[in-house]
N, C-alpha and C. Protein backbone atom coordinates (compact mmCIF):
# COMPACT_ATOMS: atom_id res chain seq x y z
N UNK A 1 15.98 8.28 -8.82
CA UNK A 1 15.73 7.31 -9.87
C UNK A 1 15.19 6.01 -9.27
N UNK A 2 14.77 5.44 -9.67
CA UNK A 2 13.77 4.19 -9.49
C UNK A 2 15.10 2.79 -10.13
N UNK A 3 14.17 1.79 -9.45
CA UNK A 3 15.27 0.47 -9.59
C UNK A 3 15.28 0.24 -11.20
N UNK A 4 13.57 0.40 -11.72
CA UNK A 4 13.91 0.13 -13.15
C UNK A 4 14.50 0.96 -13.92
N UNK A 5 14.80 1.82 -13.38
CA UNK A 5 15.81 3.02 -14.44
C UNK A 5 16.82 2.77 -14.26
N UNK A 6 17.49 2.48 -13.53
CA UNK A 6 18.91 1.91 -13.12
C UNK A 6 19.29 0.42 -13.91
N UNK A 7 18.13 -0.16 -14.08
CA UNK A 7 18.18 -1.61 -14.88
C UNK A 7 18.26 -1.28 -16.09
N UNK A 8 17.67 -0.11 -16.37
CA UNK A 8 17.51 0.15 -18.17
C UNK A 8 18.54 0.81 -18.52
N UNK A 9 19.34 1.82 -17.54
CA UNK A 9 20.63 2.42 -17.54
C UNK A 9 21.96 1.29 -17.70
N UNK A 10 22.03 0.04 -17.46
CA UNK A 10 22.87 -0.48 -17.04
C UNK A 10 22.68 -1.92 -18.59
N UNK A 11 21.61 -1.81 -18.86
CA UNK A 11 21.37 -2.78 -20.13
C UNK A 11 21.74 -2.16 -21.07
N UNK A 12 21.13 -0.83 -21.40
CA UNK A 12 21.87 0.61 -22.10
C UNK A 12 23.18 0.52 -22.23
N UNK A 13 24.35 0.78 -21.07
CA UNK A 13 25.51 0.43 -21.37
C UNK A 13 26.10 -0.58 -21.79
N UNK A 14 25.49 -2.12 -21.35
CA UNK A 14 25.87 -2.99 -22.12
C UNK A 14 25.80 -2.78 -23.81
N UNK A 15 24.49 -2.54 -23.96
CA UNK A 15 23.67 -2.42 -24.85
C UNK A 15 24.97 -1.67 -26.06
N UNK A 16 25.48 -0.75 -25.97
CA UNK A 16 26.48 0.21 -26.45
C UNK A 16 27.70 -0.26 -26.46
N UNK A 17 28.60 -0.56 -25.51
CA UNK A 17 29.60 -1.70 -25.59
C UNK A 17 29.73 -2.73 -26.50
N UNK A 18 28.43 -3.47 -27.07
CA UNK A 18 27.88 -4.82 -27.18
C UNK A 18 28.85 -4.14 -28.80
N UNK A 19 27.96 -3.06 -29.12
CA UNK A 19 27.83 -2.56 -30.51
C UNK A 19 29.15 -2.42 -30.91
N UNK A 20 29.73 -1.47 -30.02
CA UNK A 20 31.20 -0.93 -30.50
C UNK A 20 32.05 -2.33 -30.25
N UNK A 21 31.89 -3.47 -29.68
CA UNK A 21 32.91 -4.35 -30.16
C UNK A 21 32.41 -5.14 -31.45
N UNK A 22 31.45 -4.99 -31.45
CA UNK A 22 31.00 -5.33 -33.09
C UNK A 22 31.46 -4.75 -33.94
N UNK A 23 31.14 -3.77 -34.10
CA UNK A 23 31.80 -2.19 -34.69
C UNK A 23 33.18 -2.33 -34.81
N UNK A 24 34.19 -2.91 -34.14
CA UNK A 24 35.52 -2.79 -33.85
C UNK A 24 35.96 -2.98 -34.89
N UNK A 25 37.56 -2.55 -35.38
CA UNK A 25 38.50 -3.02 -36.28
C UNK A 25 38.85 -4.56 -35.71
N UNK A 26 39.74 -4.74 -36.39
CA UNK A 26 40.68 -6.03 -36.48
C UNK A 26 41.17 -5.95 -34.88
N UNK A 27 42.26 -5.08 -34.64
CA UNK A 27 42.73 -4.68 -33.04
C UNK A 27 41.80 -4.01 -32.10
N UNK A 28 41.26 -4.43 -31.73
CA UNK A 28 40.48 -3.91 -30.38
C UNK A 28 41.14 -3.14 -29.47
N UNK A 29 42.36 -3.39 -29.28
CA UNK A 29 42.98 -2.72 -28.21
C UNK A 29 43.50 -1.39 -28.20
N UNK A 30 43.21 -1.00 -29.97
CA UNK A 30 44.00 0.19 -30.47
C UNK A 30 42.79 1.02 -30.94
N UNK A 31 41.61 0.87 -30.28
CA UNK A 31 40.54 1.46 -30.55
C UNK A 31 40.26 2.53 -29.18
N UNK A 32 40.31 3.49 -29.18
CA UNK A 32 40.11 4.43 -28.16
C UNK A 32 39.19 4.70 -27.87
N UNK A 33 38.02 4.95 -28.33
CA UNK A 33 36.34 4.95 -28.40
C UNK A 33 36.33 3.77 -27.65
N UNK A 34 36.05 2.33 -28.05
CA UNK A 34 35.92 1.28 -27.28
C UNK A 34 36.83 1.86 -25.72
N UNK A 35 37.79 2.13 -25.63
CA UNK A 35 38.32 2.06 -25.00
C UNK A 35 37.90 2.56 -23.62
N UNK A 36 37.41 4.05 -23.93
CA UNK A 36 36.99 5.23 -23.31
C UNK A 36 35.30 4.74 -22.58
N UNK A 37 35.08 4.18 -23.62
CA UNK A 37 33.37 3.78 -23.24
C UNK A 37 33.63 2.83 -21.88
N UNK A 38 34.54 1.71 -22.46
CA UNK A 38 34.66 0.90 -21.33
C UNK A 38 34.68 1.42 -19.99
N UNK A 39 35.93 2.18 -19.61
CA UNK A 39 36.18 3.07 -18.47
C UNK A 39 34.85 3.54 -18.52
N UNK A 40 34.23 3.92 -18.80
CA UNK A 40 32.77 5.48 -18.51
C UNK A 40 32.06 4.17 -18.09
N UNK A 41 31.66 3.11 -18.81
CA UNK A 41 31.10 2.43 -18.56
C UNK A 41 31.12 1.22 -17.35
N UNK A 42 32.07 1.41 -16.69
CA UNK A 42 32.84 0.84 -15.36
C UNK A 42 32.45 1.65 -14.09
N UNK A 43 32.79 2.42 -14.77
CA UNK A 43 32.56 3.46 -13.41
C UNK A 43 30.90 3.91 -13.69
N UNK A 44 30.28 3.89 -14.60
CA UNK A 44 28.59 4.13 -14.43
C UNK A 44 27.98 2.67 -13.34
N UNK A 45 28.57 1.65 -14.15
CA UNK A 45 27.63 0.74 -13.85
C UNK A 45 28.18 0.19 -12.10
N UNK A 46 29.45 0.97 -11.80
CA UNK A 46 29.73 0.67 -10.05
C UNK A 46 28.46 1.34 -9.74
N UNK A 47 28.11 2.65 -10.08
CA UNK A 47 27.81 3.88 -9.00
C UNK A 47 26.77 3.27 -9.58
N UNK A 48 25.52 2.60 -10.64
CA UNK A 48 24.52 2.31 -10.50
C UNK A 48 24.62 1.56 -9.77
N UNK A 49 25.37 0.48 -9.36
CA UNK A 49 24.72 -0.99 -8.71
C UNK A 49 24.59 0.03 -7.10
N UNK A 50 25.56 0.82 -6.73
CA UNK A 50 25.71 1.03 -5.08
C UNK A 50 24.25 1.51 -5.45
N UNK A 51 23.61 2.39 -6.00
CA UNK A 51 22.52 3.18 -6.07
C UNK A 51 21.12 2.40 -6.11
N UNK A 52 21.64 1.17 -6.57
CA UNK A 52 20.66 0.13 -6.85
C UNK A 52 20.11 -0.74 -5.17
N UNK A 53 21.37 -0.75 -5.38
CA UNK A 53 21.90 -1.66 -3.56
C UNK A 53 20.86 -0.70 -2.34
N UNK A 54 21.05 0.43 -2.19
CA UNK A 54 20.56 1.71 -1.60
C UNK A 54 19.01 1.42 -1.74
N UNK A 55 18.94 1.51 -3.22
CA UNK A 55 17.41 1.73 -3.29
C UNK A 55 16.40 0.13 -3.07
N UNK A 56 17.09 -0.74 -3.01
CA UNK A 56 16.86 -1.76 -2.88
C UNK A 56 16.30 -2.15 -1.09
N UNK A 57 17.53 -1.97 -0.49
CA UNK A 57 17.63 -1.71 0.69
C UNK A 57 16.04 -0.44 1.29
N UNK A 58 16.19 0.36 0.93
CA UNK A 58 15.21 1.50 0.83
C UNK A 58 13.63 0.79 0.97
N UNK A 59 13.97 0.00 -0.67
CA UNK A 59 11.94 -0.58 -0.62
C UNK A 59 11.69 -1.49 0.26
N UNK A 60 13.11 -2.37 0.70
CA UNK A 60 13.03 -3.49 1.76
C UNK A 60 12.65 -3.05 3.15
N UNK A 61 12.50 -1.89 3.57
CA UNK A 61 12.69 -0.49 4.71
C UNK A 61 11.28 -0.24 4.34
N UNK A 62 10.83 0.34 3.36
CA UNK A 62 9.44 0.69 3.21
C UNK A 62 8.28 -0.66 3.28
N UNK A 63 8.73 -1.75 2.72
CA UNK A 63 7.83 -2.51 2.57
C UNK A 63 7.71 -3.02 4.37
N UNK A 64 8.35 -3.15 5.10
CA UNK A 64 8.80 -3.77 6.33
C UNK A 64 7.84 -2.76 7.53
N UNK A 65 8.14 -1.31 7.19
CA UNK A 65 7.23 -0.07 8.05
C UNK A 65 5.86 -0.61 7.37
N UNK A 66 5.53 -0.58 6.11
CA UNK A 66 4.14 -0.72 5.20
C UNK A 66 3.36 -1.61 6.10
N UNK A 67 4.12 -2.58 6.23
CA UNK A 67 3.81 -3.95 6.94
C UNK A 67 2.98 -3.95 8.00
N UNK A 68 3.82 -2.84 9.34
CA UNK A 68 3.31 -2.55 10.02
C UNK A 68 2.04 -2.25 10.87
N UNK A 69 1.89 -1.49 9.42
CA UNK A 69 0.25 -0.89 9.50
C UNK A 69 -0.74 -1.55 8.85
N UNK A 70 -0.05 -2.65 8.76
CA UNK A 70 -1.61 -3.70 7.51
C UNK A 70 -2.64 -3.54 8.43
N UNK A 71 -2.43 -3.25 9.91
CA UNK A 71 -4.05 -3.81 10.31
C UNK A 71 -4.74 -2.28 10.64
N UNK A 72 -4.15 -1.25 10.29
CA UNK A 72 -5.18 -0.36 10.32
C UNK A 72 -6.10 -0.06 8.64
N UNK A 73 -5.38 -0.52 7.52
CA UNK A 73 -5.88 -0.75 6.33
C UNK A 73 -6.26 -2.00 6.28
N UNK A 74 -6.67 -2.86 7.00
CA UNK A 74 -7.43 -3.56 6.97
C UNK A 74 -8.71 -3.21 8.20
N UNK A 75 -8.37 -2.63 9.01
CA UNK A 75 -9.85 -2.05 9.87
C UNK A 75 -10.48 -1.20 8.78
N UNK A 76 -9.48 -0.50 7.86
CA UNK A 76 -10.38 0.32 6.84
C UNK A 76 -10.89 -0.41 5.76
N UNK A 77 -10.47 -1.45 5.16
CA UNK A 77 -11.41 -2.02 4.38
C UNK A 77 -12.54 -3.07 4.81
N UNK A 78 -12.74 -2.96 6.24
CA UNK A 78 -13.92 -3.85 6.77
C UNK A 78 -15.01 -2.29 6.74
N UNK A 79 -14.39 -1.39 7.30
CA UNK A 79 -15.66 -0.11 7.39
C UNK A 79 -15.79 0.44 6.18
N UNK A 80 -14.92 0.32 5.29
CA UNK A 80 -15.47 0.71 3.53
C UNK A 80 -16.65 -0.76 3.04
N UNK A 81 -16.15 -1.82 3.24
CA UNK A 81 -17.62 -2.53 2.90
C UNK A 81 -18.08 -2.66 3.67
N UNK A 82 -18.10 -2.04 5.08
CA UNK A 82 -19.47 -1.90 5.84
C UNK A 82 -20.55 -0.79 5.01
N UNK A 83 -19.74 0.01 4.72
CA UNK A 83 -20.15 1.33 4.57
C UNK A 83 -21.10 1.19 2.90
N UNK A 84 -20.30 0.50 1.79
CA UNK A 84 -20.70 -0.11 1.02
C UNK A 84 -21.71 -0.67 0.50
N UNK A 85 -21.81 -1.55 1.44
CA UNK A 85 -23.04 -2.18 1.98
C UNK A 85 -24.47 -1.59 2.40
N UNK A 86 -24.58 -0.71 2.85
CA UNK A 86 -25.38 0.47 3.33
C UNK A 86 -26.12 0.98 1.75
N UNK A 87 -25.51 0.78 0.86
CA UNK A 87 -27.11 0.90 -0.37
C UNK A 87 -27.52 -0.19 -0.58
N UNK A 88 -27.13 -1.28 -0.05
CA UNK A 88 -28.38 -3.12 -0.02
C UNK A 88 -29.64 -2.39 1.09
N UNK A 89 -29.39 -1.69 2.13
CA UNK A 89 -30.45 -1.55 2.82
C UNK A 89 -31.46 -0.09 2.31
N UNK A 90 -30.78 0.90 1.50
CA UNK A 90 -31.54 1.91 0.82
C UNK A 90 -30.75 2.87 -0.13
N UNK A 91 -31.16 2.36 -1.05
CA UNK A 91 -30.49 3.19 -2.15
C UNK A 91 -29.68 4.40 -2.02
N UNK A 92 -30.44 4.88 -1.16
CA UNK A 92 -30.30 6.57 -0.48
C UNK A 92 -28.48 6.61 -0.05
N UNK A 93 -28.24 5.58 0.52
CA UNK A 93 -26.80 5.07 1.27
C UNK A 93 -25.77 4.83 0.12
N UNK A 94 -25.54 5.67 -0.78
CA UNK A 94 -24.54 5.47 -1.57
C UNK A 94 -22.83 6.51 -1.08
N UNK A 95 -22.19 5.55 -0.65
CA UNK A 95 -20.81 6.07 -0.23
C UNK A 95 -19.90 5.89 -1.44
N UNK A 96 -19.34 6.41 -2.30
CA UNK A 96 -18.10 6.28 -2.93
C UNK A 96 -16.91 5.95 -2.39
N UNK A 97 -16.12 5.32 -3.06
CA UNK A 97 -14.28 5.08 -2.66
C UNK A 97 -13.83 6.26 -2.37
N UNK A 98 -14.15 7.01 -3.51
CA UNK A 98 -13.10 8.63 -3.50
C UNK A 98 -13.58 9.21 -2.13
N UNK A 99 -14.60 9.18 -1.54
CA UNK A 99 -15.35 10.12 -0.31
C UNK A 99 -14.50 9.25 0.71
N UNK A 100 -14.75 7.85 0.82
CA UNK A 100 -14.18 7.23 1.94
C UNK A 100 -12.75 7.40 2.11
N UNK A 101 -12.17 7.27 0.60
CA UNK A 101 -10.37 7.50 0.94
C UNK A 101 -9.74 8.86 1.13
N UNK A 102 -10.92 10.12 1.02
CA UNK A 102 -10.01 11.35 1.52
C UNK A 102 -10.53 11.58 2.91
N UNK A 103 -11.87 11.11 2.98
CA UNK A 103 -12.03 10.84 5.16
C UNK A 103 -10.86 10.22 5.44
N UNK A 104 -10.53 9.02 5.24
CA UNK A 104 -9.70 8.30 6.05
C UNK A 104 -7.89 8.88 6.09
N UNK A 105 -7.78 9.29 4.57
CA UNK A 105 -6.40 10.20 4.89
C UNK A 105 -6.60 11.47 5.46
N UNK A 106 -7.69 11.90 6.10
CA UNK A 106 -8.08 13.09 6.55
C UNK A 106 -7.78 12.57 8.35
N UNK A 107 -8.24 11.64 8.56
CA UNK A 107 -8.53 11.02 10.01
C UNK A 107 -6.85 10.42 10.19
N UNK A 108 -6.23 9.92 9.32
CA UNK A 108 -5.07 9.06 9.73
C UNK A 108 -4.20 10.75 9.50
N UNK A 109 -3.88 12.01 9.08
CA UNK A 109 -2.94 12.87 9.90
C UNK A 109 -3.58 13.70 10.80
N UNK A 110 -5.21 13.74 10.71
CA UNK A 110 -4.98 14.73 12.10
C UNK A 110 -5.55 13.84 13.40
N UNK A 111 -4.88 12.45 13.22
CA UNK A 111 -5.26 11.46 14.68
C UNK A 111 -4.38 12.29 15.60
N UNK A 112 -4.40 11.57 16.77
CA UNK A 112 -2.86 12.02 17.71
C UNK A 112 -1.91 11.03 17.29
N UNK A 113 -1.25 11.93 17.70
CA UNK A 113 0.84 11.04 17.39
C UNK A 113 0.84 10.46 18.45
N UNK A 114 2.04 9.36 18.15
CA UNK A 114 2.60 8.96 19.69
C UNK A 114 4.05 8.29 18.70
N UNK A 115 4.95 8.28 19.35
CA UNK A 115 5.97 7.54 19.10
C UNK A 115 6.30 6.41 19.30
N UNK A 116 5.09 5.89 20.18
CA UNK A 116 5.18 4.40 20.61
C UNK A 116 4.57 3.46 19.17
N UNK A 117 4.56 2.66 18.33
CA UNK A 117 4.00 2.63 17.83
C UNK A 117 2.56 1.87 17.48
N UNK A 118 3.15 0.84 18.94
CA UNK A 118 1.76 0.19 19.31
C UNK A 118 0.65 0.73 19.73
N UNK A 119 0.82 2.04 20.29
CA UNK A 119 0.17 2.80 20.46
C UNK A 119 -0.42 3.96 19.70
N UNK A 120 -0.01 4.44 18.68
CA UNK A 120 -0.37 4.78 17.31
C UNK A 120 -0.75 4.08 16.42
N UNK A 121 -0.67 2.28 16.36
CA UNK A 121 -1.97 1.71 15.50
C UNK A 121 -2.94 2.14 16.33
N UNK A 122 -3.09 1.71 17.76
CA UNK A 122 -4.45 1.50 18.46
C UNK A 122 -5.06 2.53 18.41
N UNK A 123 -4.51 4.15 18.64
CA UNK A 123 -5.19 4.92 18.14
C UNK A 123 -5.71 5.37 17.07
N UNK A 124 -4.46 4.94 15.83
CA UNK A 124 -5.05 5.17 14.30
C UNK A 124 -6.50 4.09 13.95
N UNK A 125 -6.48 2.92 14.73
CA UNK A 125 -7.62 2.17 14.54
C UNK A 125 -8.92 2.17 15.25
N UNK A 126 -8.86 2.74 16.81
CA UNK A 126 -9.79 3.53 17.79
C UNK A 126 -10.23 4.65 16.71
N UNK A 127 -9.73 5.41 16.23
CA UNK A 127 -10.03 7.46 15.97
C UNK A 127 -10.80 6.84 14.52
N UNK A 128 -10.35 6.00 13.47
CA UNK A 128 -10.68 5.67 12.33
C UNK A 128 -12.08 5.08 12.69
N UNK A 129 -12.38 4.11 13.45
CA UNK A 129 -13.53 3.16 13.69
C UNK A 129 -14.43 4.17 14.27
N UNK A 130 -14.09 5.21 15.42
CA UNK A 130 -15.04 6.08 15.89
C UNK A 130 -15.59 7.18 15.10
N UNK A 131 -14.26 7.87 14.18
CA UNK A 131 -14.43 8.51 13.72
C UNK A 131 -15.83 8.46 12.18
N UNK A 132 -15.64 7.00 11.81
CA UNK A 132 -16.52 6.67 10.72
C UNK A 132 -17.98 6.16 11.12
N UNK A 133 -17.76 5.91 12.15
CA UNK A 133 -19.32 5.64 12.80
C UNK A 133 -20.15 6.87 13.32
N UNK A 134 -19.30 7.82 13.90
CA UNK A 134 -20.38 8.75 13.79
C UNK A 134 -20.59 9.63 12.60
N UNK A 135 -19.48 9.62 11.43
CA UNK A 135 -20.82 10.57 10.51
C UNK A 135 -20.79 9.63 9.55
N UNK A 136 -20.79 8.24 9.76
CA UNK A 136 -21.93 7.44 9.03
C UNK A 136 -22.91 7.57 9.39
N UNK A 137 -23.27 7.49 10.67
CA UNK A 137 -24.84 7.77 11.63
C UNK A 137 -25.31 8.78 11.33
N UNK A 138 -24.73 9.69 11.04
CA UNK A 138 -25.31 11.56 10.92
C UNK A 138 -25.95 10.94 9.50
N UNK A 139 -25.66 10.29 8.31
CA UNK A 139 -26.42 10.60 6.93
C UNK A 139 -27.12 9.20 7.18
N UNK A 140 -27.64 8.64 8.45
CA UNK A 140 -28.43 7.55 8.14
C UNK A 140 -30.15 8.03 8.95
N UNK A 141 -30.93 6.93 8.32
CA UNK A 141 -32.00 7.28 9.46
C UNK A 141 -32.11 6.49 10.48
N UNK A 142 -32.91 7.00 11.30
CA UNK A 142 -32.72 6.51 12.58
C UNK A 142 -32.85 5.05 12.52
N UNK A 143 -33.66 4.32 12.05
CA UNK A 143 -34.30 2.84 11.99
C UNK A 143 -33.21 1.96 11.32
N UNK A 144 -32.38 2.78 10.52
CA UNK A 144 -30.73 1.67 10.31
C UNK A 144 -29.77 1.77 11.12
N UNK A 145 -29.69 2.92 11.95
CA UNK A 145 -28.07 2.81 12.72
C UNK A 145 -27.94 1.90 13.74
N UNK A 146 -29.28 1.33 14.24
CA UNK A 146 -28.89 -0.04 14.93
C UNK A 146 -28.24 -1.37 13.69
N UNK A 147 -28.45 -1.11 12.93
CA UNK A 147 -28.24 -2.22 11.88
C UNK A 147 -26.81 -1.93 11.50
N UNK A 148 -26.48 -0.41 11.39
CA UNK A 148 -25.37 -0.30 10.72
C UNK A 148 -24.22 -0.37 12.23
N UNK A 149 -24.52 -0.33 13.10
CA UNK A 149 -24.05 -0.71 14.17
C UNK A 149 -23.59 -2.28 14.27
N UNK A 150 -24.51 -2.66 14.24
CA UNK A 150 -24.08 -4.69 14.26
C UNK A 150 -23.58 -4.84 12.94
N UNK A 151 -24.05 -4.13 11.95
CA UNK A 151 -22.44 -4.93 10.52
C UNK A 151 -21.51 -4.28 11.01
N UNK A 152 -20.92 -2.95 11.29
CA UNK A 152 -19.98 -2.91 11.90
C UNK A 152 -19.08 -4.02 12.95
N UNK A 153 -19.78 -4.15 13.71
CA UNK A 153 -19.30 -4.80 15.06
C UNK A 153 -18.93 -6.42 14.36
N UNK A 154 -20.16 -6.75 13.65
CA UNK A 154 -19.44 -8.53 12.96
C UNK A 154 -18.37 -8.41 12.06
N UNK A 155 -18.51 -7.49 11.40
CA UNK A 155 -17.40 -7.17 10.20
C UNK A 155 -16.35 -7.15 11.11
N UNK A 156 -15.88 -6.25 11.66
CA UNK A 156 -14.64 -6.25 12.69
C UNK A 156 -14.26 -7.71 13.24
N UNK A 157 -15.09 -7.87 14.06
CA UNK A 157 -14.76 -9.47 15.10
C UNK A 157 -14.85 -10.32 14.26
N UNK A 158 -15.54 -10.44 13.23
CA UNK A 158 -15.10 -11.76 12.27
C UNK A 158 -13.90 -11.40 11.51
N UNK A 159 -13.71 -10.29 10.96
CA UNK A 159 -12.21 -10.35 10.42
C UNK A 159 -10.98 -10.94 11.59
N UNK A 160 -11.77 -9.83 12.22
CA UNK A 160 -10.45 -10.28 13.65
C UNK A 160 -10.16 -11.86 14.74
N UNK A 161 -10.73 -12.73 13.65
CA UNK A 161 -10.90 -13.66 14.41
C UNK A 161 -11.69 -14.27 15.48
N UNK A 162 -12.55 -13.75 15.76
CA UNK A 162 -13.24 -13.44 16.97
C UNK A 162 -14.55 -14.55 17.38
N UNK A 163 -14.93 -14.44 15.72
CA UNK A 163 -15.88 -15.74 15.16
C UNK A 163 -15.60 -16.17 14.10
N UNK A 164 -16.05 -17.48 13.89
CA UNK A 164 -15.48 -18.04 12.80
C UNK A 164 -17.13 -17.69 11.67
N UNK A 165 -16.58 -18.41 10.53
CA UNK A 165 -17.51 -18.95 9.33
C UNK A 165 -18.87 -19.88 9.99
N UNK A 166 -18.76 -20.83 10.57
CA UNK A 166 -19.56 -22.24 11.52
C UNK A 166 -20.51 -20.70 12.05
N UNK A 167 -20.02 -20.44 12.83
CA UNK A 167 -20.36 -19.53 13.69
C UNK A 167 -21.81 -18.35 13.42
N UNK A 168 -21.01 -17.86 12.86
CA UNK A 168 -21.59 -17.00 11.60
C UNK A 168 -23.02 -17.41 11.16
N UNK A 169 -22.47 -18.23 10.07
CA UNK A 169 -23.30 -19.50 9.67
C UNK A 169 -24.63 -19.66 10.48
N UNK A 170 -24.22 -19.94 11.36
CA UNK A 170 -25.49 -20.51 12.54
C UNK A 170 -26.08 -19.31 13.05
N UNK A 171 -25.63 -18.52 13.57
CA UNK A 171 -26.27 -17.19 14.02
C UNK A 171 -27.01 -16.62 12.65
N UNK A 172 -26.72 -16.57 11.66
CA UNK A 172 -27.47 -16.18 10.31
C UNK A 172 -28.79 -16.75 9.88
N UNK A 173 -28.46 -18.28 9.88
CA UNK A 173 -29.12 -19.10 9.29
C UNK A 173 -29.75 -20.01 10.19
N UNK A 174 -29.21 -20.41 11.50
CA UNK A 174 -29.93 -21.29 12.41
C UNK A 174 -28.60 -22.44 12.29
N UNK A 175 -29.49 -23.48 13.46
CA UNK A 175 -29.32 -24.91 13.30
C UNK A 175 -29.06 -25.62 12.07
């Protein structure tokens, strides 16, 4: 179950409680229904919160590994708008999302493993970058893959810090 089902499970029981003391006679205490719910409803809403706690804990665990790997999904979204980019220079160069995102989950399980994990970005980001440059090159003609070579290479080092905007700027445009 998911955190918001557990939230909607647990408003639910309020939700029902709320009613039956509305619902109640004069003595509340001599009401057995109320009574019974309460208990059910004590013991649901412990075992949701531990379950909650768990799953909580869980996404805090996933988001933290997720984290990890921002910079190989970010080497992949510099070579998807490299790649992108490639119908400004000829129509012919049309890459889709859907084509690029089952290459790349194709390339990120059959990379090599390592258990190190610094060493499994560098390779998930080495095998991904090599891997997309050469059969980008295979569907280009010859007279762009020097071109599609250098957006590659700026796209990378300018994300990566490498050059700035100023920089850029001037090499583009001049003085």
């Amino acid at each position: 179950m998911t955190l918001a089902n557990f939230k909607w499970q647990l408003t639910d029981i309020e939700g029902k409680i709320l009613k039956l003391v509305a619902d109640a006679s004069e003595d509340i205490l001599n009401d057995e229904e109320l009574i019974n719910v309460l208990d059910q409803s004590k013991e649901t809403s412990q075992q949701i919160n531990t379950k909650m706690i768990e799953a909580e804990r869980t996404a805090l665990e996933i988001d933290q590994n997720w984290e990890l790997y921002r910079c190989v999904a970010t080497r992949g979204s510099v070579l998807y708008f490299v790649i992108a980019d490639l119908a400004q220079m000829d129509p012919m160069y049309q890459y889709s999302l859907d084509f690029f995102v089952k290459f790349f989950n194709r390339w990120l399980k059959n990379s090599i493993q390592s258990d190190v994990l610094s060493e499994r970005l560098k390779i998930l980001i080495n095998d991904i970058t090599d891997s997309f440059y050469v059969n980008i090159c295979r569907g280009l003609f010859e007279k762009d893959k020097l071109l599609y070579s250098f957006l590659n290479t700026t796209g990378i080092i300018w994300r990566d810090g490498w050059i700035t905007f100023n920089e850029w700027n001037y090499f583009v445009r001049g003085p």
